[in-house]
Protein backbone atom coordinates (compact mmCIF):
# COMPACT_ATOMS: atom_id res chain seq x y z
CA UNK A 1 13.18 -24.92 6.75
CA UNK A 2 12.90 -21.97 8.17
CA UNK A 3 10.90 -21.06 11.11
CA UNK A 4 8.68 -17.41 11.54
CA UNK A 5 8.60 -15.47 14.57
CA UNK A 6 5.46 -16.26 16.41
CA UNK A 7 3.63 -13.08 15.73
CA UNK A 8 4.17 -13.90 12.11
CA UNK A 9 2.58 -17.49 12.33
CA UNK A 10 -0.04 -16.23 13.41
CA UNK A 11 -0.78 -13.04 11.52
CA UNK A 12 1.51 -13.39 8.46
CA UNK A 13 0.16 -15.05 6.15
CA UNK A 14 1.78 -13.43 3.32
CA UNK A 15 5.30 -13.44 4.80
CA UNK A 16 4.51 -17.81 5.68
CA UNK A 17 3.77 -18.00 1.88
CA UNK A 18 7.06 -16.17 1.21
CA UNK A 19 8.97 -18.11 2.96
CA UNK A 20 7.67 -21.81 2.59
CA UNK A 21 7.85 -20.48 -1.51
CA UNK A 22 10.63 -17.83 -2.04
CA UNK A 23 11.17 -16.57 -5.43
CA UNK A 24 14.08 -18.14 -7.00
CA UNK A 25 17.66 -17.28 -6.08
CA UNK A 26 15.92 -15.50 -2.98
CA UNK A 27 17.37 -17.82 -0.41
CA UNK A 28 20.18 -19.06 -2.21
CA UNK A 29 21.86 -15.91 -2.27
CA UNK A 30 21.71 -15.69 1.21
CA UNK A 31 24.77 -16.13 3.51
CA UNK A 32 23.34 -18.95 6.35
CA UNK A 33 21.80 -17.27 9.02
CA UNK A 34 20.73 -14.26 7.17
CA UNK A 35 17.20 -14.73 6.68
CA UNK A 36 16.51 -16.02 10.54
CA UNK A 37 18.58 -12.92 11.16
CA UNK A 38 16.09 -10.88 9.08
CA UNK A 39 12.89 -12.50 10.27
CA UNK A 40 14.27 -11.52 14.27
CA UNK A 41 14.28 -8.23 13.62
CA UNK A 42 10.66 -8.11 11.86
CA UNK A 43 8.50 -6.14 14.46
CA UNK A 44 4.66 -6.42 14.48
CA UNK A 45 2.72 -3.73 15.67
CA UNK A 46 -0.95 -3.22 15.44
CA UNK A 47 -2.42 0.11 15.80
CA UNK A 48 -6.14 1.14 17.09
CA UNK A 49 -7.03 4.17 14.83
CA UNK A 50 -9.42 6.25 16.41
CA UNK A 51 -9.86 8.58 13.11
CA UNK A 52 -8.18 9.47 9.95
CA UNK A 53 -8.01 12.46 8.20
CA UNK A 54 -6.90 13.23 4.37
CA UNK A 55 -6.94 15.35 1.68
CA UNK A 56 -7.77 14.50 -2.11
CA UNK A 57 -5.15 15.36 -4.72
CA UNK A 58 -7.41 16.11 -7.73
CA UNK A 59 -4.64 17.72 -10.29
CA UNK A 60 -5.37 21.48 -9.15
CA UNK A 61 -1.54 22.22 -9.83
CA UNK A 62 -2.69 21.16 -13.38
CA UNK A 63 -3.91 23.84 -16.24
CA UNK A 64 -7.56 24.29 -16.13
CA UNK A 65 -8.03 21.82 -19.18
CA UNK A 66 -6.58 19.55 -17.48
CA UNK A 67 -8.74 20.15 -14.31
CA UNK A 68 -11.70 20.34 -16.34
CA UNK A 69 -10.78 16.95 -18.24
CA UNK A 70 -10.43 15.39 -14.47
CA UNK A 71 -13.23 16.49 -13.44
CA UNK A 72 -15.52 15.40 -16.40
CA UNK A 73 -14.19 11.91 -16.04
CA UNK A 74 -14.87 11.58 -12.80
CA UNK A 75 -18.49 12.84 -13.31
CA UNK A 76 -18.89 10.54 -16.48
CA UNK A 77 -17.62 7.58 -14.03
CA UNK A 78 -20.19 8.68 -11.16
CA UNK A 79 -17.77 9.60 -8.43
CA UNK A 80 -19.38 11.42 -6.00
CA UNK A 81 -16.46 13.71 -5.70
CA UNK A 82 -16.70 15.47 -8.95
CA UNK A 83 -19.31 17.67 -7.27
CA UNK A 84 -16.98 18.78 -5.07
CA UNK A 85 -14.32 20.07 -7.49
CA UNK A 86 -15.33 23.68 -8.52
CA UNK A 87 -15.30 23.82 -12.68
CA UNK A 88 -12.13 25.75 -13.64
CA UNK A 89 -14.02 27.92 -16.30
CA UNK A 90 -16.58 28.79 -13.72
């Protein structure tokens, strides 16, 4: 059985399930050693974001139909972005 790294007992869950039920052929394919070579050189981090900052891809390199199609969509669904995009026939 293989044994995580402790920052990964505690905080991987997913990477626990992984290992305690690899896919098959996962770990058979692996020369001995490998994996608890692998799972040493797994580094956890964590990160205290003070903002973020983004920008919305909303197909303007797209023709204006296709803008126009987006953008009706979005308004049919209720996004509250919609009335942000400017209508391309405008």
């Amino acid at each position: 059985m293989y044994r995580l790294p402790a920052f990964a007992e505690k905080d991987g869950a997913t990477l626990g399930a992984l290992i305690a039920a690899p896919p098959p052929g996962l770990l058979t394919s692996a020369r001995p050693g490998a994996i608890m070579a692998q799972l040493r050189a797994i580094t956890g981090l964590e990160i205290d974001v003070q903002s973020m900052e983004g920008k919305l891809k909303l197909s303007q390199n797209r023709a204006k139909p296709d803008r126009a199609g987006v953008r009706a969509g979005m308004i049919a669904e209720g996004e509250p972005l919609a009335r942000l995009m400017p209508d391309p026939f405008a």
